[in-house]
C-alpha atoms as a PDB file:
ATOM      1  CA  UNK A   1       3.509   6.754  15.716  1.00  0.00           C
ATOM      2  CA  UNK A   2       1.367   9.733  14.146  1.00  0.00           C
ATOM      3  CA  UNK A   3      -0.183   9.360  10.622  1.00  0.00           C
ATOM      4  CA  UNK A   4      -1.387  12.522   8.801  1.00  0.00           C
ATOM      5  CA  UNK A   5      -3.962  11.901   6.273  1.00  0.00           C
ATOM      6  CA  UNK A   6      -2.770  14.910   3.916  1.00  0.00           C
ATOM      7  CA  UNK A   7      -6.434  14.644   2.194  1.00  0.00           C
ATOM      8  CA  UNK A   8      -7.842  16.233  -1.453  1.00  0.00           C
ATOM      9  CA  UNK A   9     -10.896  18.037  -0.685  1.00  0.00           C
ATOM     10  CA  UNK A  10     -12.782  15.761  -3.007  1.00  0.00           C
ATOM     11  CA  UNK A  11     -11.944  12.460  -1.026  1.00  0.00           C
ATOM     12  CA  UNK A  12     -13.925  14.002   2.038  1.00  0.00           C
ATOM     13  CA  UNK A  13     -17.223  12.895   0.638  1.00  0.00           C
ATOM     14  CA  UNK A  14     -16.379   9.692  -1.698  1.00  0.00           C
ATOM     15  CA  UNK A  15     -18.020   6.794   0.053  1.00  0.00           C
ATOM     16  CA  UNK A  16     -14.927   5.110  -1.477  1.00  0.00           C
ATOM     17  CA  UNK A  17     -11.945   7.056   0.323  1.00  0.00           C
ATOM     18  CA  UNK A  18     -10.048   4.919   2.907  1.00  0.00           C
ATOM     19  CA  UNK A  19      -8.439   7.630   4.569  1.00  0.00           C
ATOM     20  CA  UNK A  20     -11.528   7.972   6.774  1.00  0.00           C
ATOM     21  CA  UNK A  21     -11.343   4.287   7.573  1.00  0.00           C
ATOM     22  CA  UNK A  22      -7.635   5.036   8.886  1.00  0.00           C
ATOM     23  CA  UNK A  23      -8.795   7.775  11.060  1.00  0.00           C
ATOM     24  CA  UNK A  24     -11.812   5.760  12.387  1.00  0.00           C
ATOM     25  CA  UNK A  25      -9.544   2.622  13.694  1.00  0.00           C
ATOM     26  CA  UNK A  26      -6.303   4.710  14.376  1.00  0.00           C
ATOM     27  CA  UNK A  27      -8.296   7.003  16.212  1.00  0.00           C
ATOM     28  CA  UNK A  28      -5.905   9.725  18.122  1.00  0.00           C
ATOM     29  CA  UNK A  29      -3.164   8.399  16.359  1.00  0.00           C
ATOM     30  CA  UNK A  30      -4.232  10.124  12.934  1.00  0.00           C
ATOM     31  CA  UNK A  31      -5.619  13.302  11.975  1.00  0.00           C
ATOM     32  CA  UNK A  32      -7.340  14.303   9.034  1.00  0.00           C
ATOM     33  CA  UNK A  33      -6.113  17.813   7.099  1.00  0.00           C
ATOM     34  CA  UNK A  34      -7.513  18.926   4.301  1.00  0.00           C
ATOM     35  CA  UNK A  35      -4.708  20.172   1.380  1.00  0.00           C
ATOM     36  CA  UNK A  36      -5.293  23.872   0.540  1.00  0.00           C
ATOM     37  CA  UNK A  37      -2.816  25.318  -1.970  1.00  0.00           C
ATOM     38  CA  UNK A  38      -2.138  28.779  -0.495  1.00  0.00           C
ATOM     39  CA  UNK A  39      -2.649  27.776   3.031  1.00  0.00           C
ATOM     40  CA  UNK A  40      -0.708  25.148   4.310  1.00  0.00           C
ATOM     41  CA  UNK A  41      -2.024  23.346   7.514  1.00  0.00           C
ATOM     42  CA  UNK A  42      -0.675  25.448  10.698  1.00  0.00           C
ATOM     43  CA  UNK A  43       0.006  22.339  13.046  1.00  0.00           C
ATOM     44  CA  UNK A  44       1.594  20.314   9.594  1.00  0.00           C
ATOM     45  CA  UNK A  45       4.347  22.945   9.529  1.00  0.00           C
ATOM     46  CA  UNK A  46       4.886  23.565  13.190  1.00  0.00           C
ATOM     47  CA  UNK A  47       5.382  18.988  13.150  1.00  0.00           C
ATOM     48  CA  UNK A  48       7.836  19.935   9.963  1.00  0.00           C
ATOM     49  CA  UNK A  49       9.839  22.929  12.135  1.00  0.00           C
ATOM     50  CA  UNK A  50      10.255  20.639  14.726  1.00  0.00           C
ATOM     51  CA  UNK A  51      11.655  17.515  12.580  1.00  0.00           C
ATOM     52  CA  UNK A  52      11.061  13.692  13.125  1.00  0.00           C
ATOM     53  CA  UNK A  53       8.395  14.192  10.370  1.00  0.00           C
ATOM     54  CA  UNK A  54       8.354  12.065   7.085  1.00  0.00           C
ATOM     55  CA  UNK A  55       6.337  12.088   3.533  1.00  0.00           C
ATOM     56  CA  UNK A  56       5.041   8.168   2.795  1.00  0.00           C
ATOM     57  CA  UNK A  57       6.009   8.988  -1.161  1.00  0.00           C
ATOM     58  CA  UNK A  58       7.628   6.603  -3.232  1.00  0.00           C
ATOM     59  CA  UNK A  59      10.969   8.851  -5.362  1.00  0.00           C
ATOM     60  CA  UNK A  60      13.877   7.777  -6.225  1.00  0.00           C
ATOM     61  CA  UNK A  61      15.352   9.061  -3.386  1.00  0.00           C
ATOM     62  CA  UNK A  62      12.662   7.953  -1.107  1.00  0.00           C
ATOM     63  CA  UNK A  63      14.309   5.624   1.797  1.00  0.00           C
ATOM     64  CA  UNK A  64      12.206   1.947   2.912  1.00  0.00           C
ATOM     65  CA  UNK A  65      10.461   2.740   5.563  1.00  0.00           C
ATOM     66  CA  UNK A  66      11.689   0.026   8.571  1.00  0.00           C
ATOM     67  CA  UNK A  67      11.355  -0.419  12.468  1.00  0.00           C
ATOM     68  CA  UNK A  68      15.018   1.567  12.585  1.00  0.00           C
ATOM     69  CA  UNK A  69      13.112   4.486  10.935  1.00  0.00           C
ATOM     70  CA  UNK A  70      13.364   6.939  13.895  1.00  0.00           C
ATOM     71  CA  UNK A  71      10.515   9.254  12.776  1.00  0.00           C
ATOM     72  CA  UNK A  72       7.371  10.533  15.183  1.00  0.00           C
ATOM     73  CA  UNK A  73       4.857  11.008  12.000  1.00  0.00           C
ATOM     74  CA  UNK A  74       4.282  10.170   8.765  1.00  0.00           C
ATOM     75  CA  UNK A  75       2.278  12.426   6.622  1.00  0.00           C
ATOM     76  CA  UNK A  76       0.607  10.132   3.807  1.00  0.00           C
ATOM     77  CA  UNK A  77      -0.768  11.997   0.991  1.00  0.00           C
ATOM     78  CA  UNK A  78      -5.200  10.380   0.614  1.00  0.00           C
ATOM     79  CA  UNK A  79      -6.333  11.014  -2.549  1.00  0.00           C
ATOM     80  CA  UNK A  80      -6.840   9.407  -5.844  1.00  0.00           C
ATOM     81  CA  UNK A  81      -3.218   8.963  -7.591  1.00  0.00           C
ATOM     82  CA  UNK A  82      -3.501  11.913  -9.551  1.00  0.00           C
ATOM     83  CA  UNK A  83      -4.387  13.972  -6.861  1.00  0.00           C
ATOM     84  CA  UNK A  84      -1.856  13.128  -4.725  1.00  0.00           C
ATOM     85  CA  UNK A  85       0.938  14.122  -7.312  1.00  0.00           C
ATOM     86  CA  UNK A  86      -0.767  17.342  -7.762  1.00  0.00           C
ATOM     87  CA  UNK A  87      -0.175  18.042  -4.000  1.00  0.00           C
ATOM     88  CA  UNK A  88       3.037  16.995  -4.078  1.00  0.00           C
ATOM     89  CA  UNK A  89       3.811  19.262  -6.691  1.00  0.00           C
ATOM     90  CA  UNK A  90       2.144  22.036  -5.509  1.00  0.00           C
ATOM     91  CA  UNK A  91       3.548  21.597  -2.070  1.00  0.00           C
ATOM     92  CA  UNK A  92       7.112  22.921  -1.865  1.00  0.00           C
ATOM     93  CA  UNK A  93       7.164  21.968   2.117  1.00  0.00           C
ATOM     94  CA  UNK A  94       6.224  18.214   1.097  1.00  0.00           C
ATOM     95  CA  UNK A  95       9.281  17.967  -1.296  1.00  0.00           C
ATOM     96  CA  UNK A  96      12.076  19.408   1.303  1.00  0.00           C
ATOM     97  CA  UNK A  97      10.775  16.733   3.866  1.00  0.00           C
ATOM     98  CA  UNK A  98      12.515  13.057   4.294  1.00  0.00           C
ATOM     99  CA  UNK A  99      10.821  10.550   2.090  1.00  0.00           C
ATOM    100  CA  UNK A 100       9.786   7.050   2.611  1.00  0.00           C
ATOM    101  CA  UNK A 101       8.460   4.383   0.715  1.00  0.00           C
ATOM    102  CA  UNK A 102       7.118   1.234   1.501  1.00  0.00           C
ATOM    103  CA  UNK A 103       8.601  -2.186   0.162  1.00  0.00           C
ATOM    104  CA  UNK A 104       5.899  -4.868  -0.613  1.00  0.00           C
ATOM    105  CA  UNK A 105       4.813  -7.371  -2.880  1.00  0.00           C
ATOM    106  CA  UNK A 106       1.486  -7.485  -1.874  1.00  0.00           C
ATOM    107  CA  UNK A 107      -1.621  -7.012  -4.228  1.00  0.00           C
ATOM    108  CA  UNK A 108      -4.093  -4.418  -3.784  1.00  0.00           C
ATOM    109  CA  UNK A 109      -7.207  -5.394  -2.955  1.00  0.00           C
ATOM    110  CA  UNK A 110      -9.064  -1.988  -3.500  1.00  0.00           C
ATOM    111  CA  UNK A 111     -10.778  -2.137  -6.964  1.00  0.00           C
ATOM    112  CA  UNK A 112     -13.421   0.203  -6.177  1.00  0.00           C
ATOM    113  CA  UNK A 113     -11.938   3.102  -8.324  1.00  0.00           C
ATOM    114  CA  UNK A 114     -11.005   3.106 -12.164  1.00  0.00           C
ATOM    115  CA  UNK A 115      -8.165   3.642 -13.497  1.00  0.00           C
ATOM    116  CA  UNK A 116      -5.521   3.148 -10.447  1.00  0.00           C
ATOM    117  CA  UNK A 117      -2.069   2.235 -11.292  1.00  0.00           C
ATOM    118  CA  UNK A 118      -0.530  -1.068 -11.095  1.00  0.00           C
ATOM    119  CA  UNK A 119       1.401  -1.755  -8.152  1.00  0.00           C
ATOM    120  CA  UNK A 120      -0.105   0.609  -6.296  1.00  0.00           C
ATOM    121  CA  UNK A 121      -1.676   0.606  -3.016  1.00  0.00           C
ATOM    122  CA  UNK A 122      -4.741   2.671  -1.183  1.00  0.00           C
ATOM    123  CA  UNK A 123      -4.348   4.814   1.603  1.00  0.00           C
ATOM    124  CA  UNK A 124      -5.415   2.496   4.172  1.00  0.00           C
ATOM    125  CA  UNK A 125      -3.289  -0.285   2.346  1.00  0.00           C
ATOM    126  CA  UNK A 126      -0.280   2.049   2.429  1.00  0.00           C
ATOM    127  CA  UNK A 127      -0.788   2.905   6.035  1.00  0.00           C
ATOM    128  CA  UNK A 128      -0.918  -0.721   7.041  1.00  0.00           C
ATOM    129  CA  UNK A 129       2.424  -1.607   5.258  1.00  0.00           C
ATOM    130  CA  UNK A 130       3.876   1.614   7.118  1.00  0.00           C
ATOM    131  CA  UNK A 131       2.653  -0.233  10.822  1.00  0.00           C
ATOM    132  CA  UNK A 132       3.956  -3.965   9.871  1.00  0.00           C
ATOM    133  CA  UNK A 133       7.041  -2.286   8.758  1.00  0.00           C
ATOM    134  CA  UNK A 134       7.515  -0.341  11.812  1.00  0.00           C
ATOM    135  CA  UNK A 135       6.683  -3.375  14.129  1.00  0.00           C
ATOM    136  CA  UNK A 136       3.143  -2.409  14.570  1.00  0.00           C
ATOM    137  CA  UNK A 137       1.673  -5.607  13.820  1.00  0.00           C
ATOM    138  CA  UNK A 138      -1.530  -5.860  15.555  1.00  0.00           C
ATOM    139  CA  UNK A 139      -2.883  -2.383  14.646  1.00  0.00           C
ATOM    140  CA  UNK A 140      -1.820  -2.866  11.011  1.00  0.00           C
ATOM    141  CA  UNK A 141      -4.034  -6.071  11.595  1.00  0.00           C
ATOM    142  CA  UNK A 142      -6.692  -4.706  12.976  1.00  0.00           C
ATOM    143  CA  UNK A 143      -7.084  -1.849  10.043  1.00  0.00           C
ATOM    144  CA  UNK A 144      -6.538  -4.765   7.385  1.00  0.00           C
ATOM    145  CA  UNK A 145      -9.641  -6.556   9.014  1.00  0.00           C
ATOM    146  CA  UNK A 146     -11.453  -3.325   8.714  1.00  0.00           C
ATOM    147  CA  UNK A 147     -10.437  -2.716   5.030  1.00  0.00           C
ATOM    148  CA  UNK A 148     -11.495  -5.927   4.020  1.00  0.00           C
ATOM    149  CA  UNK A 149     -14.984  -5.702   5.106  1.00  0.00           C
ATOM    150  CA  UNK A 150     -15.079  -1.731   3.850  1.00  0.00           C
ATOM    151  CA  UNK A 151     -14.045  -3.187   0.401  1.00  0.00           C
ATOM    152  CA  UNK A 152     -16.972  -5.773   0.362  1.00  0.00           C
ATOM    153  CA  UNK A 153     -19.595  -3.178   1.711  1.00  0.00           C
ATOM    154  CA  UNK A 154     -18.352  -1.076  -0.776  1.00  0.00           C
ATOM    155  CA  UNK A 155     -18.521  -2.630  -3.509  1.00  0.00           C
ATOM    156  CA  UNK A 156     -21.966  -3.798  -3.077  1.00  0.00           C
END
């Protein structure tokens, strides 16, 4: 399983952005694009052409991600809340691609940002759910472990 970290331009230098975190522990198994408006990512589209792609973005019509899921990658939007409904909006490809959300109950334990919604996870939180759901228990473990201690060096 792929994860592409779909990232804002401004969450490339916030010591607070998980998204980097993902790409440190998933290592080849992630990759890190920066969004650009007028130029979508040349290697994102070629993974759309060829299908078994998905968008981790909770719609209405988006579809609980589950170990049946048969898809290759999941492209998960990092940026603040805000910014990631800006690229979705501004990213006609993202909206024609199979959505996916995650089912969970679970509390956020990222509080190093203001104003982030209720209910809502960050990126690295969102990509673990994606890996217990998919069966990937021991790297969604591993990346929790990691999160944990980023959150208390963080917020120091």
């Amino acid at each position: 399983m792929n994860i592409v970290l779909l990232t804002h331009q401004r969450e490339v230098s916030k010591k607070t952005n998980t998204g980097s975190l993902v790409a440190d522990v998933l290592g080849e198994n992630a990759s890190v694009v920066i969004w650009e408006r007028k130029n979508p990512d040349s290697g994102i589209m070629e993974a759309i052409e060829k299908g078994k792609v998905a968008l981790l973005y909770p719609t209405d019509d988006s579809k609980a991600v589950s170990a049946e899921c048969d898809f290759e990658s999941y492209i998960v939007i990092d940026g603040t809340w805000q910014e990631a409904q800006k690229i979705y909006n501004k990213s006609p490809y993202l909206k024609d691609l199979p959505k996916v959300k995650i089912e969970t109950s679970i509390e956020s334990i990222y509080k190093l940002r203001r104003n982030q919604r209720p209910n809502c996870l960050c990126t690295a939180e969102s990509v673990i759910e994606l890996h217990k759901a998919k069966g990937f228990a021991e790297t969604a473990d591993e990346l929790q472990l990691k999160l944990i201690e980023f959150v208390a060096d963080t917020s120091k």
